[in-house]
N, C-alpha and C. Protein backbone atom coordinates (compact mmCIF):
# COMPACT_ATOMS: atom_id res chain seq x y z
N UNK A 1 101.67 134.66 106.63
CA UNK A 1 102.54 134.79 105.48
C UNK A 1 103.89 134.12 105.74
N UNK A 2 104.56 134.14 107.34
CA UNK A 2 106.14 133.98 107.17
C UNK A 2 105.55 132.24 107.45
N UNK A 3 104.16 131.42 107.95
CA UNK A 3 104.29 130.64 108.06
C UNK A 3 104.37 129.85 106.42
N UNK A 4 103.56 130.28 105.34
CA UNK A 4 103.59 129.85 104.19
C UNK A 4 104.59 129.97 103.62
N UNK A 5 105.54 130.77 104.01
CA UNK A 5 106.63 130.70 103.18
C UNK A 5 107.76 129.39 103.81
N UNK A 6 107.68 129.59 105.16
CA UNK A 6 108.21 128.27 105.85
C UNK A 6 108.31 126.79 105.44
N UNK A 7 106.70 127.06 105.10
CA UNK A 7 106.19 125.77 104.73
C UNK A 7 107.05 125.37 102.96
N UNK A 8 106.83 126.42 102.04
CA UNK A 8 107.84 126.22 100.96
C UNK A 8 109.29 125.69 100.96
N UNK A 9 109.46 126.36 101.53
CA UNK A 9 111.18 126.69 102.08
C UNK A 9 111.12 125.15 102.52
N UNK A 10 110.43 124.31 103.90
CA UNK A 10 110.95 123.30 104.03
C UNK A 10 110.36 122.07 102.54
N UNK A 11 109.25 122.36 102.17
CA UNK A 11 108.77 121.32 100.52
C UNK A 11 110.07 121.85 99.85
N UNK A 12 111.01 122.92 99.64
CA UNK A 12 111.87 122.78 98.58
C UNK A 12 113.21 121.88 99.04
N UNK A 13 113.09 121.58 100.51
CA UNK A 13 114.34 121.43 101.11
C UNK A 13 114.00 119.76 101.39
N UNK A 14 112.95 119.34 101.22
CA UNK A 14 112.76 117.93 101.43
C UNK A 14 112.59 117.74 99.74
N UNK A 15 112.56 118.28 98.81
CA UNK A 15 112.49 117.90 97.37
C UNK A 15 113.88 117.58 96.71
N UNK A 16 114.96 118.82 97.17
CA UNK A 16 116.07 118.95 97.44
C UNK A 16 116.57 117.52 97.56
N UNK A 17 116.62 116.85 99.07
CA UNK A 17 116.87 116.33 100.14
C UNK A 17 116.76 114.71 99.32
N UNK A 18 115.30 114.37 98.23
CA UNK A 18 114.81 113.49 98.08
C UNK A 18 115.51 113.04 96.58
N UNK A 19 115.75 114.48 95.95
CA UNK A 19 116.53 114.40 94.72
C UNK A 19 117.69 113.79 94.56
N UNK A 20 119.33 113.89 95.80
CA UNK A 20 120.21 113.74 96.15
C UNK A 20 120.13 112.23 96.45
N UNK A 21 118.94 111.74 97.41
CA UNK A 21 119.17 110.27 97.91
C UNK A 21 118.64 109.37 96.00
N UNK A 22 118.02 110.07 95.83
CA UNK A 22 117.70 109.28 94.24
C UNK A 22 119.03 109.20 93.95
N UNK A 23 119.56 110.33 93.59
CA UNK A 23 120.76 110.18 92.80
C UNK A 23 121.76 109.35 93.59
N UNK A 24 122.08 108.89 94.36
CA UNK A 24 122.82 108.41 95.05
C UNK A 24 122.77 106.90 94.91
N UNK A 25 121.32 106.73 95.04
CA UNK A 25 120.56 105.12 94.56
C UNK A 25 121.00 104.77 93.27
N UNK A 26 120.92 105.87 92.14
CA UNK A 26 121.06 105.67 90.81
C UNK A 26 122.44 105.04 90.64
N UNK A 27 123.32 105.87 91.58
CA UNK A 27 124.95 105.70 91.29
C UNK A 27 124.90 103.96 92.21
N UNK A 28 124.03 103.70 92.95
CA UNK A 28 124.43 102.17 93.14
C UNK A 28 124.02 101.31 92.46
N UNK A 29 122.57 101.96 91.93
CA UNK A 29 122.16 100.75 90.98
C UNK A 29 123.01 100.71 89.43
N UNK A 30 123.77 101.51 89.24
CA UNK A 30 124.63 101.50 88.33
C UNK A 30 126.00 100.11 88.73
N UNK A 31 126.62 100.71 89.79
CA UNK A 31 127.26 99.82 90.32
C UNK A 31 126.97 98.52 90.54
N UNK A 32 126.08 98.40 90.77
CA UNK A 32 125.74 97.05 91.21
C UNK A 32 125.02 96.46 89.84
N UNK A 33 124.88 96.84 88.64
CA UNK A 33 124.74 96.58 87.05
C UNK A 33 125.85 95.70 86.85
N UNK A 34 127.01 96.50 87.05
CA UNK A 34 128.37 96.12 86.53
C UNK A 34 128.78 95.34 87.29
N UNK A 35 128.33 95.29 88.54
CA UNK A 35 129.26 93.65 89.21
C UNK A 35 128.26 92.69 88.93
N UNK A 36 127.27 92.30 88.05
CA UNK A 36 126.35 91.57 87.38
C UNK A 36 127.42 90.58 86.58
N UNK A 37 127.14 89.26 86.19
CA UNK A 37 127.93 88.91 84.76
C UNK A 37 126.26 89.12 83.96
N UNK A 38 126.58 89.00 82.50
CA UNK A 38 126.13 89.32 81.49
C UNK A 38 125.06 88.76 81.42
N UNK A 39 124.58 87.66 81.85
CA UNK A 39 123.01 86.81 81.74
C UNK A 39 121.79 87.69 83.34
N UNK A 40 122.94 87.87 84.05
CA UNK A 40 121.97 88.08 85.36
C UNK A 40 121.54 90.02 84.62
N UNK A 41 122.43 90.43 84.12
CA UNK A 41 121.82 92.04 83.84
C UNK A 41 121.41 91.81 82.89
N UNK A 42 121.04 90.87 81.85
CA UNK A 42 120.12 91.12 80.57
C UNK A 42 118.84 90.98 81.66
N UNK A 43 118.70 90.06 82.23
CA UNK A 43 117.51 89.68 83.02
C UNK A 43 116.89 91.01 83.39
N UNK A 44 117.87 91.74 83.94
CA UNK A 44 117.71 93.00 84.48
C UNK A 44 116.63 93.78 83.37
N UNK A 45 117.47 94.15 82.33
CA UNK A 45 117.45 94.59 81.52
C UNK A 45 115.77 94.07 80.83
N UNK A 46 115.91 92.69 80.79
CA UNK A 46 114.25 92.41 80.12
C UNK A 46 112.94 92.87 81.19
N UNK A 47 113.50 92.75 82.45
CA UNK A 47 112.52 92.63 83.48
C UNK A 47 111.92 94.32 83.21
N UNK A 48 112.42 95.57 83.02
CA UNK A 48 112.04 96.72 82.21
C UNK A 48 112.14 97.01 80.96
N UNK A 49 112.17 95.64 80.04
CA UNK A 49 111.66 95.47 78.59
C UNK A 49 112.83 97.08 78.16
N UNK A 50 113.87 97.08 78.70
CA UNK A 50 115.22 98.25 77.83
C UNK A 50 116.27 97.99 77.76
N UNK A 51 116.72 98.54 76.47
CA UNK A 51 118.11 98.16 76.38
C UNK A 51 119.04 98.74 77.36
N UNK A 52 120.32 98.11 77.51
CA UNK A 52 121.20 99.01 78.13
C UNK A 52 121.77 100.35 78.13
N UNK A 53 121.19 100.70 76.76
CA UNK A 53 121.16 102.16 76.62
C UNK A 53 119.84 102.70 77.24
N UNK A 54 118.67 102.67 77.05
CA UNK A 54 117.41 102.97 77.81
C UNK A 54 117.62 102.76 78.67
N UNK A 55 118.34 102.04 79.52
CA UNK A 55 118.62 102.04 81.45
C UNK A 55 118.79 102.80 81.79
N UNK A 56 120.30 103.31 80.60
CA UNK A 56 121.02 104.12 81.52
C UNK A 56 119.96 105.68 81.13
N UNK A 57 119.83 105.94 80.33
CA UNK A 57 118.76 107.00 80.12
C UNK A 57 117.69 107.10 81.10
N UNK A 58 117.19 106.27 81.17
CA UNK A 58 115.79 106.27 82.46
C UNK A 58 116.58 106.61 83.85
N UNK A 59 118.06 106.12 84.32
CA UNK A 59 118.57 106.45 85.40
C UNK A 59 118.95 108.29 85.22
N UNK A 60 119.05 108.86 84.45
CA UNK A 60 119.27 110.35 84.46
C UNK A 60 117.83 110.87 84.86
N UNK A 61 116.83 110.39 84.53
CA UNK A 61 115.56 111.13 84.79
C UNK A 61 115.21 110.98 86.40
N UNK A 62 114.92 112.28 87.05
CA UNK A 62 114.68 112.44 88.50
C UNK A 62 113.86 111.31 88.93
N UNK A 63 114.41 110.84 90.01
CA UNK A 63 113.37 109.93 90.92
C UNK A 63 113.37 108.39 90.17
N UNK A 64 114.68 108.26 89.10
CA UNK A 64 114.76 107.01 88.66
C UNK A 64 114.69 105.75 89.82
N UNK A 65 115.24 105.83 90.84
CA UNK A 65 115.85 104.41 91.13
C UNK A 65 113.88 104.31 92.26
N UNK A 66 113.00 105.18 92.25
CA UNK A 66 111.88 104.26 93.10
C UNK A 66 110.97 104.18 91.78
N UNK A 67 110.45 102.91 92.72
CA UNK A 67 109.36 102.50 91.62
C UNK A 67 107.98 102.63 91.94
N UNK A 68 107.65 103.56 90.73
CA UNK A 68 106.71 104.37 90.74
C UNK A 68 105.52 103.69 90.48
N UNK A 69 105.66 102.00 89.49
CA UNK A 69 104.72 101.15 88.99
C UNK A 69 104.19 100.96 89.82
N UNK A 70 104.86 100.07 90.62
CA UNK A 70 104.11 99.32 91.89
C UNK A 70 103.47 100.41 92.92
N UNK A 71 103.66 101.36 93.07
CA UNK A 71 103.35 102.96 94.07
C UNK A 71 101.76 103.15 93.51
N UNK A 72 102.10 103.31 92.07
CA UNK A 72 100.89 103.56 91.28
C UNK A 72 99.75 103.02 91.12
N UNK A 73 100.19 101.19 91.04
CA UNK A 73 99.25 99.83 91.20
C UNK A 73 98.75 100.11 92.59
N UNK A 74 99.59 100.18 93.49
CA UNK A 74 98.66 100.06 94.93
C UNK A 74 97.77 101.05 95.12
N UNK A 75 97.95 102.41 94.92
CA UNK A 75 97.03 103.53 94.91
C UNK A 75 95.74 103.02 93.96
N UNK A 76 96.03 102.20 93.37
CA UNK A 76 94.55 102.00 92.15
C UNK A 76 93.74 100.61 92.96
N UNK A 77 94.48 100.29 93.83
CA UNK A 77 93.72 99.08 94.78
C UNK A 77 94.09 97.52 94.18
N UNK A 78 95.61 97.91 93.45
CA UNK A 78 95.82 96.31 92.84
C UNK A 78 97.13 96.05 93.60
N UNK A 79 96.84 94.93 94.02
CA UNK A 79 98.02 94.13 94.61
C UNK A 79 99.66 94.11 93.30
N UNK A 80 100.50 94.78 93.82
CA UNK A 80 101.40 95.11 92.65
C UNK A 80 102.41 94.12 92.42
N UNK A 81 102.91 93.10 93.69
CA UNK A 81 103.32 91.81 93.94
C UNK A 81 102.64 90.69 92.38
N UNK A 82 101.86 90.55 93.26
CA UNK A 82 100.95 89.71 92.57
C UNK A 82 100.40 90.08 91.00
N UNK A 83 100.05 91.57 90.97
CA UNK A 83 100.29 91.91 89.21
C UNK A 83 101.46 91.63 88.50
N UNK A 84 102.51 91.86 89.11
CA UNK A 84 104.10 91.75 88.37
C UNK A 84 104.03 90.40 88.11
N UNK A 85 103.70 89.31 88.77
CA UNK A 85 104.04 88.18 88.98
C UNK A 85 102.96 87.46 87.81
N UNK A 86 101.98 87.70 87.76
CA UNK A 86 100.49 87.17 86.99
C UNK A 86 100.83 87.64 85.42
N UNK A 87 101.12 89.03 85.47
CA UNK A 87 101.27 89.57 83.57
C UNK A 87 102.44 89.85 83.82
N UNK A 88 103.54 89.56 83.22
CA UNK A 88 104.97 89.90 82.63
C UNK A 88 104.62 90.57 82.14
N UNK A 89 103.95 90.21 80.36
CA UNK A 89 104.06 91.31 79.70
C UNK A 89 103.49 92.63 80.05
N UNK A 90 101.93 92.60 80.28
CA UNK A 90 102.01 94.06 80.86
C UNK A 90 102.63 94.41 82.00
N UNK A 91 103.26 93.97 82.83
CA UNK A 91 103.66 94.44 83.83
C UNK A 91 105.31 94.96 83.17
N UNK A 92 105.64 94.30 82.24
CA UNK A 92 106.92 95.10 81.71
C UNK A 92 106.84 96.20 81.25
N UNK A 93 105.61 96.43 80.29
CA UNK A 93 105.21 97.77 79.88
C UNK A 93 105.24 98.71 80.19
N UNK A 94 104.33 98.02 81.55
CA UNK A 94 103.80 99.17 82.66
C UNK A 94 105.13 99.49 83.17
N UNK A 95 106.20 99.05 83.62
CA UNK A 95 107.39 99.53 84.62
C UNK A 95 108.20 100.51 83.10
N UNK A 96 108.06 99.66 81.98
CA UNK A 96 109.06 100.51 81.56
C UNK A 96 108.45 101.97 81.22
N UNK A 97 107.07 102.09 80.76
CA UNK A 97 106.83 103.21 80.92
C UNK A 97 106.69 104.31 81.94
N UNK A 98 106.94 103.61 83.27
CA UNK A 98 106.92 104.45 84.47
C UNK A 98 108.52 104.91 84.73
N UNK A 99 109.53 103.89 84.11
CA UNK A 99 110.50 104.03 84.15
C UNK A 99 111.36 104.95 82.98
N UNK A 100 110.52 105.27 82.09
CA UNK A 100 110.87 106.09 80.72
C UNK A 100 109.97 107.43 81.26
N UNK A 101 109.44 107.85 81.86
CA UNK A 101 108.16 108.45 81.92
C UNK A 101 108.96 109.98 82.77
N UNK A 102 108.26 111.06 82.32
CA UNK A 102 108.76 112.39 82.02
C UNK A 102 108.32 113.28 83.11
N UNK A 103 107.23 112.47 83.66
CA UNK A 103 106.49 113.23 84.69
C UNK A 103 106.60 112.92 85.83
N UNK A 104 107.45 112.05 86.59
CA UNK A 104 107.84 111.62 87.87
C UNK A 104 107.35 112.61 88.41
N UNK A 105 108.00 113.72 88.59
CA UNK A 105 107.95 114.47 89.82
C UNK A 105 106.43 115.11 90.03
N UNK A 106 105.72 114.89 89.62
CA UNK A 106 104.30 115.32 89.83
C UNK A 106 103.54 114.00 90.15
N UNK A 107 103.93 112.91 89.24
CA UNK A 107 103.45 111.41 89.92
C UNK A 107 103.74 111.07 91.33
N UNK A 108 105.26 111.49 91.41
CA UNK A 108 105.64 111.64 93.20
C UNK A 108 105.05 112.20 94.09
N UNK A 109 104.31 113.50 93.21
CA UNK A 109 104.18 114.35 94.40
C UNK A 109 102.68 113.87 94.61
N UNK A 110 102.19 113.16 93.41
CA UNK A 110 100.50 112.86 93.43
C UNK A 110 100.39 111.58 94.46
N UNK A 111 101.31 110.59 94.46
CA UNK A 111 101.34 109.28 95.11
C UNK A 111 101.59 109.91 96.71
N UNK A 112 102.51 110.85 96.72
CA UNK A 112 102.92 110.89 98.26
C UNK A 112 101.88 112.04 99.15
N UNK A 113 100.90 112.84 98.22
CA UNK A 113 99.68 113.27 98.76
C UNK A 113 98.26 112.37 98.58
N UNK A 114 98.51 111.60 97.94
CA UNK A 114 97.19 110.67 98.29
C UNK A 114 96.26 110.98 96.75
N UNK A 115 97.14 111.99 95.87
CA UNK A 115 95.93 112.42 95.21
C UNK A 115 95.97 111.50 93.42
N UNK A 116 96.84 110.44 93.48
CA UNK A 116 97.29 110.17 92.43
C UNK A 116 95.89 109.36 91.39
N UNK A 117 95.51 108.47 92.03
CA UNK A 117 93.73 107.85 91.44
C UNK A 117 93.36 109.35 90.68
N UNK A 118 93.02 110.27 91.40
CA UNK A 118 92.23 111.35 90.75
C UNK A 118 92.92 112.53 90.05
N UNK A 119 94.44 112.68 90.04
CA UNK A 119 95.25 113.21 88.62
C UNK A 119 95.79 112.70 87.65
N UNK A 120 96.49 111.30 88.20
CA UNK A 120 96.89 110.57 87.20
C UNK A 120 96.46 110.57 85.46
N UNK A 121 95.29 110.80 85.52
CA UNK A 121 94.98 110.90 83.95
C UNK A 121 95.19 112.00 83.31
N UNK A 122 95.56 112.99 83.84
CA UNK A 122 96.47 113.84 83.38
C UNK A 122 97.78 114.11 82.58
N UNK A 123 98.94 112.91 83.31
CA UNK A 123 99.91 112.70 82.63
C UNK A 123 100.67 111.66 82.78
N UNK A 124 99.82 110.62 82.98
CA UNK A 124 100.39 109.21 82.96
C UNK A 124 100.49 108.98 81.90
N UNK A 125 101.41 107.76 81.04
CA UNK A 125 101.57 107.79 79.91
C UNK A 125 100.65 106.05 80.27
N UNK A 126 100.89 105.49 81.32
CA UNK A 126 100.02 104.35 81.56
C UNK A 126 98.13 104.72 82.05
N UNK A 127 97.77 105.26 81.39
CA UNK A 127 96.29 105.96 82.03
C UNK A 127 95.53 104.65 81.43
N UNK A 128 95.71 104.10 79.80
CA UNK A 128 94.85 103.55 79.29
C UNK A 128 94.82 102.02 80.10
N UNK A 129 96.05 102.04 80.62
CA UNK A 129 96.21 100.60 80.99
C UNK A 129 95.67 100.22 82.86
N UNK A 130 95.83 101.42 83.50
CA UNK A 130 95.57 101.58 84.21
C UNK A 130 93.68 101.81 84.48
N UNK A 131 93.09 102.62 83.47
CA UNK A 131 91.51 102.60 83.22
C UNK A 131 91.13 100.98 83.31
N UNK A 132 91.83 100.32 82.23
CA UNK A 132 91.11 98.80 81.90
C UNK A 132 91.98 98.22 83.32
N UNK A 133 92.97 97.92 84.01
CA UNK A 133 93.35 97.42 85.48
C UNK A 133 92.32 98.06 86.53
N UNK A 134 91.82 99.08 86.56
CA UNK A 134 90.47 99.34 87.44
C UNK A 134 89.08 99.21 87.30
N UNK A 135 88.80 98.73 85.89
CA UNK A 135 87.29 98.53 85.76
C UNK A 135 87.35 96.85 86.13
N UNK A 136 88.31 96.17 86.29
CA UNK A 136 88.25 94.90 87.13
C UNK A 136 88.15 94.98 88.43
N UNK A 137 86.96 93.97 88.36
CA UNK A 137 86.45 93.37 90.24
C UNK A 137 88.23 93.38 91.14
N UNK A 138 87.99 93.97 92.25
CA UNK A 138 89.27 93.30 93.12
C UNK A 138 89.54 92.46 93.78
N UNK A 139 89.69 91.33 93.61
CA UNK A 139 90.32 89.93 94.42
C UNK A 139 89.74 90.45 96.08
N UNK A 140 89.06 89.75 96.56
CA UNK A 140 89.22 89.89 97.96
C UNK A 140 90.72 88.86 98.88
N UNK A 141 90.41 89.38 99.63
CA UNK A 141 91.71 88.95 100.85
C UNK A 141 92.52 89.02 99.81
């Protein structure tokens, strides 16, 4: 019993721990927005298909500043490099909905236990896109 509770106690204290360094990221990637001039942060800005108001909104939601797209692509067995690079458009989709997306902290917790392939369809808001990205053959090497 006192070991299970241990075990809580330290998952709340590394959740804690993981929340703080997000937020901390958020406050640079903010910063580092604004020492942008105006063409290099629209770029920004298109590359997650949101306005500068939707940025800053997606940066309040927990676990904003990692990216959960590419976390998500590799768990499904797709090279996430090479997806970003091949489809813009879906690959904008895909980030901005991972980046608008409500359920981080269970996607986090699904990616960083291994279990994300087999919950994900639960509450991904990218499930449909992700179904049709896995019924494709995978590139060898």
């Amino acid at each position: 019993m006192s070991g299970e509770l241990i075990g809580k106690v330290c998952n709340m204290w590394n959740s804690v721990a993981a929340y703080a360094s997000d937020r901390r990221r958020c406050a640079q990637i903010r910063r580092d927005l604004e020492s942008l001039g105006p063409h290099e942060r629209r770029r920004v800005f298109d590359e997650y298909d949101l306005t500068p108001e939707g940025f800053e909104q997606a940066l309040r939601i927990p676990y904003a500043s990692e990216d959960f797209s590419s976390r998500a692509l590799s768990a499904l067995g797709i090279d996430p490099e090479r997806f970003h690079r091949q489809h813009g458009v879906r690959s904008r989709a895909i980030r901005r909905a991972c980046t608008m997306c409500r359920a981080k902290v269970r996607c986090r917790q699904d990616l960083l236990a291994g279990s994300f392939v087999q919950n994900h369809r639960e509450y991904c808001p990218n499930r449909p896109d992700f179904a049709i990205l896995s019924s494709f053959p995978k590139p060898k090497g």
